[in-house]
N, C-alpha and C. Protein backbone atom coordinates (compact mmCIF):
# COMPACT_ATOMS: atom_id res chain seq x y z
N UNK A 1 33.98 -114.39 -86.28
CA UNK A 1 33.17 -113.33 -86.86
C UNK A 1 34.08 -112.32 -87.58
N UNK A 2 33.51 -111.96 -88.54
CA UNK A 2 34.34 -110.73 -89.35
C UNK A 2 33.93 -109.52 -88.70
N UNK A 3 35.67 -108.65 -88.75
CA UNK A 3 35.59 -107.81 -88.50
C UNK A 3 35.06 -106.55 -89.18
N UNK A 4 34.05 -105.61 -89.09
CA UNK A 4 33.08 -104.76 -89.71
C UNK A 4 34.75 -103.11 -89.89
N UNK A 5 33.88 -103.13 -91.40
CA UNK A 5 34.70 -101.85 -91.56
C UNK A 5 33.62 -100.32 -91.36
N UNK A 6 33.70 -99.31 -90.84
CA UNK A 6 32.87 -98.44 -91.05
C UNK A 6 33.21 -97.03 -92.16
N UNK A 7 32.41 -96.52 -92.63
CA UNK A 7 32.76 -95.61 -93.78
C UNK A 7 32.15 -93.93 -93.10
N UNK A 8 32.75 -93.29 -92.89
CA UNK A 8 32.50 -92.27 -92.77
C UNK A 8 32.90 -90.67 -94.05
N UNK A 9 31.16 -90.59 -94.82
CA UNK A 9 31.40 -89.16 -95.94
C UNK A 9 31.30 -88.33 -95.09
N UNK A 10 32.12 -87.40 -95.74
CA UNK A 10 31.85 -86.15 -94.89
C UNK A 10 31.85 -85.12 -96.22
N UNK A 11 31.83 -83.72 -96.38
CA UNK A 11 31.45 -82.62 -97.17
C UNK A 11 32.55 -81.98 -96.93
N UNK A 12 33.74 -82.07 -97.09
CA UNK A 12 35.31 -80.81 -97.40
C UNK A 12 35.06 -79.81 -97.59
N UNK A 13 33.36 -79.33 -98.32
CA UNK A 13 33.41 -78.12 -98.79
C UNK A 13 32.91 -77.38 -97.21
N UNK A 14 32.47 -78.04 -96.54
CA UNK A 14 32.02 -77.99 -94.93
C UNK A 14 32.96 -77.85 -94.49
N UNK A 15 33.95 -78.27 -94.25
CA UNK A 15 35.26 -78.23 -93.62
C UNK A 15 34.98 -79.31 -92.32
N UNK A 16 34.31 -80.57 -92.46
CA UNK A 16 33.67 -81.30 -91.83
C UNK A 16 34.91 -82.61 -91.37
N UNK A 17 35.76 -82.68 -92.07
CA UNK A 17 36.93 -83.48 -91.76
C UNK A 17 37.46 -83.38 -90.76
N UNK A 18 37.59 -82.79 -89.67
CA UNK A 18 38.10 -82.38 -88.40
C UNK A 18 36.95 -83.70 -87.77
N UNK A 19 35.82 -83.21 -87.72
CA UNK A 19 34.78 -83.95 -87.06
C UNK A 19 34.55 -85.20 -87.18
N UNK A 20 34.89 -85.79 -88.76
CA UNK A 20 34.69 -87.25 -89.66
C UNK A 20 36.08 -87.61 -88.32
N UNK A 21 37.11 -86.73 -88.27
CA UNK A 21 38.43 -87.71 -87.72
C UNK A 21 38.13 -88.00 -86.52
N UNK A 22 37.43 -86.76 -85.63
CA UNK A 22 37.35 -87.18 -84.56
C UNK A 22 36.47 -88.85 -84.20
N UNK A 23 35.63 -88.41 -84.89
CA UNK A 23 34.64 -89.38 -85.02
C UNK A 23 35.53 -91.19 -85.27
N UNK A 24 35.85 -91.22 -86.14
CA UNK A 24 36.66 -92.38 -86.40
C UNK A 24 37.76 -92.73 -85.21
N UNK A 25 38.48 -91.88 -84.83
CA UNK A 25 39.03 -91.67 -83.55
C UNK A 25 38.52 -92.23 -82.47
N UNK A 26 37.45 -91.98 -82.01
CA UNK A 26 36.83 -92.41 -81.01
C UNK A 26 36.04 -93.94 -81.31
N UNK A 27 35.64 -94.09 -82.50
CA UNK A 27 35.46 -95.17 -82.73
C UNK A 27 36.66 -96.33 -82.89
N UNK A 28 37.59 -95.78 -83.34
CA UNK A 28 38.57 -96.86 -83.28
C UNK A 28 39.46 -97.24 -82.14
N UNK A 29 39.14 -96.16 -81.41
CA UNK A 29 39.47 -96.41 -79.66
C UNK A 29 39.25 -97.26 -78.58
N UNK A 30 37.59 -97.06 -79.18
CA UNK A 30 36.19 -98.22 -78.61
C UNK A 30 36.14 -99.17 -78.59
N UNK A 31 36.52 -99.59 -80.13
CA UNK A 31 36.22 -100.60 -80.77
C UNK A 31 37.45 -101.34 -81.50
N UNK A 32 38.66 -101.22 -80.89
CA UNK A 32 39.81 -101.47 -81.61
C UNK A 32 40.11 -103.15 -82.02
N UNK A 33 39.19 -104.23 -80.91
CA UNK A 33 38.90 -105.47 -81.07
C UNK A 33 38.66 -105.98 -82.14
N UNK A 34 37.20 -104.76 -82.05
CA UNK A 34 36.06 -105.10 -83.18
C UNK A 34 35.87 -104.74 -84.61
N UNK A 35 36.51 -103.65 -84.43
CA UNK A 35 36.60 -103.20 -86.51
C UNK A 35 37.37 -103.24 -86.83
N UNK A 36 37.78 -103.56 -87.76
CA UNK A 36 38.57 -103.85 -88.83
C UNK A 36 39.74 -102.48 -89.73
N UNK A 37 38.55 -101.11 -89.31
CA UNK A 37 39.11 -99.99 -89.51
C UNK A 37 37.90 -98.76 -89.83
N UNK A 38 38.15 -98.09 -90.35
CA UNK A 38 37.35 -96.43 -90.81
C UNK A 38 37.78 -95.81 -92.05
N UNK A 39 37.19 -95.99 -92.81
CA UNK A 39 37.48 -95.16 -93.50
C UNK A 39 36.75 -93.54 -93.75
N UNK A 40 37.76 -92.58 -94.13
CA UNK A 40 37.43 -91.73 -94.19
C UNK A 40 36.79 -91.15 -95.92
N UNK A 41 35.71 -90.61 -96.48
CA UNK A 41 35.72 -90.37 -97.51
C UNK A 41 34.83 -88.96 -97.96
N UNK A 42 35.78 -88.12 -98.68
CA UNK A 42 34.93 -86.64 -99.11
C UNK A 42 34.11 -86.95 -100.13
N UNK A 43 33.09 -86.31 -99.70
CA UNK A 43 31.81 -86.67 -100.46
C UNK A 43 31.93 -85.42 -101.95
N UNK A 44 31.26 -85.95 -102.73
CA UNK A 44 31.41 -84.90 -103.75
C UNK A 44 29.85 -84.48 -104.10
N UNK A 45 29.31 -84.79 -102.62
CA UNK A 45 27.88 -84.20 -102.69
C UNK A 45 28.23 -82.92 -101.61
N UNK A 46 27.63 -81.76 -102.03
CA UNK A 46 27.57 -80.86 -101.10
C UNK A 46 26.78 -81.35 -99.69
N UNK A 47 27.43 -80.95 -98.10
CA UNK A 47 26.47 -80.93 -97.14
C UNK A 47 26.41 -82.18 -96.86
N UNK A 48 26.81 -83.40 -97.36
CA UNK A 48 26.76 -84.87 -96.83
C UNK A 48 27.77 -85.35 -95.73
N UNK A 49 27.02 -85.83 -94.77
CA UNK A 49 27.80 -86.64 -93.64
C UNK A 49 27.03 -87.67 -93.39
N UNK A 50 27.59 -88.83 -94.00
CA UNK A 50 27.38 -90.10 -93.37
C UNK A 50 27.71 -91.30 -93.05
N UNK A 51 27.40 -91.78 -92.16
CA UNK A 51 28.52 -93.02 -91.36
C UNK A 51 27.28 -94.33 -91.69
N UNK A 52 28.37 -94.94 -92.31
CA UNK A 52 27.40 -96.30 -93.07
C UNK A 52 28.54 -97.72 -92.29
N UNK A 53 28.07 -99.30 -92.43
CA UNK A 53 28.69 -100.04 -91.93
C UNK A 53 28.71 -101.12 -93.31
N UNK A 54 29.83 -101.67 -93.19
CA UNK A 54 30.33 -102.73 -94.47
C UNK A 54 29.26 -103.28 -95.38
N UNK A 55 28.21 -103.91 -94.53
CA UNK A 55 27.15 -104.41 -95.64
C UNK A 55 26.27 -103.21 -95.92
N UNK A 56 26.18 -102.27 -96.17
CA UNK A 56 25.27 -101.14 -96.65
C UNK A 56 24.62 -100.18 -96.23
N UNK A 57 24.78 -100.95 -94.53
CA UNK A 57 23.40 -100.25 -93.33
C UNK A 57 23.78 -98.92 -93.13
N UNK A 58 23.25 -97.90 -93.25
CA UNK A 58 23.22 -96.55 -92.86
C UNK A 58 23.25 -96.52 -91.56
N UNK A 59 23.86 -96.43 -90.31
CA UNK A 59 24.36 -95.84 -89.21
C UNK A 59 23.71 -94.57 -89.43
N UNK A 60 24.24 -93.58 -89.80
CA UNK A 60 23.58 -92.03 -89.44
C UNK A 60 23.76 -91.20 -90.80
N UNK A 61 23.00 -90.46 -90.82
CA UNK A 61 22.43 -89.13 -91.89
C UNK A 61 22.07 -88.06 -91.83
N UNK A 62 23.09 -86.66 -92.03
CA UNK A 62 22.85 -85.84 -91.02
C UNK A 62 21.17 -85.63 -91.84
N UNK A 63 21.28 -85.74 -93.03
CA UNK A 63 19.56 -84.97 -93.67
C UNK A 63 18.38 -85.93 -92.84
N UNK A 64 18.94 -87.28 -92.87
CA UNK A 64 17.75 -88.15 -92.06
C UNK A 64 17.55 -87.60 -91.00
N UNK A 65 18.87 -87.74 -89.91
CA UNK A 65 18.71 -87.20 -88.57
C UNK A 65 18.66 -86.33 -88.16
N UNK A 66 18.81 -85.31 -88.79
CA UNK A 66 18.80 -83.59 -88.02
C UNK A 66 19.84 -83.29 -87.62
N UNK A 67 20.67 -83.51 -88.07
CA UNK A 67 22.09 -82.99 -87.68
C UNK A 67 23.07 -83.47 -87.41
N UNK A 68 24.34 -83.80 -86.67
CA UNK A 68 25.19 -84.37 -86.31
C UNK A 68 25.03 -85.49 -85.00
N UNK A 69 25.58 -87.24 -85.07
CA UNK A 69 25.39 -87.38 -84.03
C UNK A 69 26.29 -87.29 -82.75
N UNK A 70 25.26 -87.30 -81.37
CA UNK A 70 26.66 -87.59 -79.95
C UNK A 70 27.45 -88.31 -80.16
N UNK A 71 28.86 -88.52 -79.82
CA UNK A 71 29.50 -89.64 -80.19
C UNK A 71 28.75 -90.71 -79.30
N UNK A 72 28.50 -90.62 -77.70
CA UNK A 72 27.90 -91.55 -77.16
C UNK A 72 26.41 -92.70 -78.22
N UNK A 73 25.85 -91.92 -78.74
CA UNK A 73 24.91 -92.35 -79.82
C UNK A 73 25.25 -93.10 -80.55
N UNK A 74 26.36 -92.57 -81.06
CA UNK A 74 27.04 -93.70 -82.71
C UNK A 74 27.69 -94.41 -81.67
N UNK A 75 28.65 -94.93 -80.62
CA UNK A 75 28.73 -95.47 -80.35
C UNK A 75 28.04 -96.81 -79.81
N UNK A 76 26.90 -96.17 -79.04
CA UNK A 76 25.92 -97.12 -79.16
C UNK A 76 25.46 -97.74 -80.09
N UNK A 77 25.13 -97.62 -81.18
CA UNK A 77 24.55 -97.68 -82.93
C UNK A 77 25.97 -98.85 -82.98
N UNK A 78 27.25 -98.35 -83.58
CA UNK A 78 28.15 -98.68 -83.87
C UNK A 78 28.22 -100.62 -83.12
N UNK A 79 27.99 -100.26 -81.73
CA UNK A 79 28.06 -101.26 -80.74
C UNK A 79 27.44 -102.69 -81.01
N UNK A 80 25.81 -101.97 -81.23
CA UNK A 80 24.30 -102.71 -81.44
C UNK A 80 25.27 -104.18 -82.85
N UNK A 81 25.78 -103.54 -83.87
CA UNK A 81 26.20 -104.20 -84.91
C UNK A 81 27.24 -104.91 -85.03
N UNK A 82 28.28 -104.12 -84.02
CA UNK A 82 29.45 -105.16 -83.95
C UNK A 82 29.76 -105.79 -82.95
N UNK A 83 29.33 -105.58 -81.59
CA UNK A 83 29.41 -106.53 -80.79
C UNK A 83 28.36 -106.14 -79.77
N UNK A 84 27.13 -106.65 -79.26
CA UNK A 84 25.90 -106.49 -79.01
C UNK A 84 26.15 -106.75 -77.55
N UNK A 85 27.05 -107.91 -77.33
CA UNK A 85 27.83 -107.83 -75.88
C UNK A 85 28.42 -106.96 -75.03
N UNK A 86 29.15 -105.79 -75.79
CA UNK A 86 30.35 -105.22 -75.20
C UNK A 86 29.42 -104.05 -74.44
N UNK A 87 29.60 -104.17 -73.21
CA UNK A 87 29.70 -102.74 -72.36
C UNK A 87 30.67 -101.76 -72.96
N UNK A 88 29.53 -100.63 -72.69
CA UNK A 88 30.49 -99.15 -72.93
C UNK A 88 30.52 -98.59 -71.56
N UNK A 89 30.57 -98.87 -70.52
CA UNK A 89 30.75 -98.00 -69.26
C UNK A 89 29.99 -97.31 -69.36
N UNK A 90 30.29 -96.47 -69.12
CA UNK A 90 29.88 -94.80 -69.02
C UNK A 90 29.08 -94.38 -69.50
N UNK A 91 29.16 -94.80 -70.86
CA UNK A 91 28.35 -94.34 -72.31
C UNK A 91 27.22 -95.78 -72.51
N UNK A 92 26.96 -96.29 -71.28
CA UNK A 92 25.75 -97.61 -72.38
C UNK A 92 24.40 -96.94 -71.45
N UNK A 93 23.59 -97.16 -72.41
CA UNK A 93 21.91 -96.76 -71.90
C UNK A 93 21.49 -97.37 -70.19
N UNK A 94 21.20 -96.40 -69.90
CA UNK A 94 20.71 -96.58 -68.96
C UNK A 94 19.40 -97.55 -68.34
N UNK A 95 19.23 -98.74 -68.12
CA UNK A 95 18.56 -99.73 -67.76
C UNK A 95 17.17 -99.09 -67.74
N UNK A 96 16.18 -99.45 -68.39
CA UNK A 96 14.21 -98.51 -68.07
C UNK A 96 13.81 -99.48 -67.14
């Protein structure tokens, strides 16, 4: 299976790059098996943050979603796409 790259925009004029790193950070921590890498990219749209995956899929939007997500969240999200197997400990949904 190919390894998935993820793209994270963020808004510089936000000063939102601290957060895009953390973010990638923790994802590439997670997931160091499974992706391929992160890229980081300043948006030259005002106010945009969003984390998209190699073939096109939108992951998260802060205008879609209301704001920023938990990392536990995108991790999950992140997970669902690249390896549907992998336990997150700590961080996987709780059984209904």
């Amino acid at each position: 299976m190919e390894k998935k790259i993820i793209t994270i925009e963020y808004c510089p004029k936000c000063g939102w790059l601290l957060r895009a790193a953390y973010m990638a950070q923790e994802l590439l921590t997670t997931f160091s098996e499974e992706l391929k890498g992160v890229t980081l990219i300043p948006s030259e749209v005002t106010g945009r943050f969003q984390i998209g995956i190699q073939e096109g899929e939108m992951l998260f939007d802060r205008k879609r979603d209301g704001g920023f997500p938990e990392i536990k969240a995108l991790k999950q999200k992140v997970r669902d796409f690249v390896a549907p197997e992998k336990s997150l400990g700590h961080s996987d949904k709780k059984s209904e």
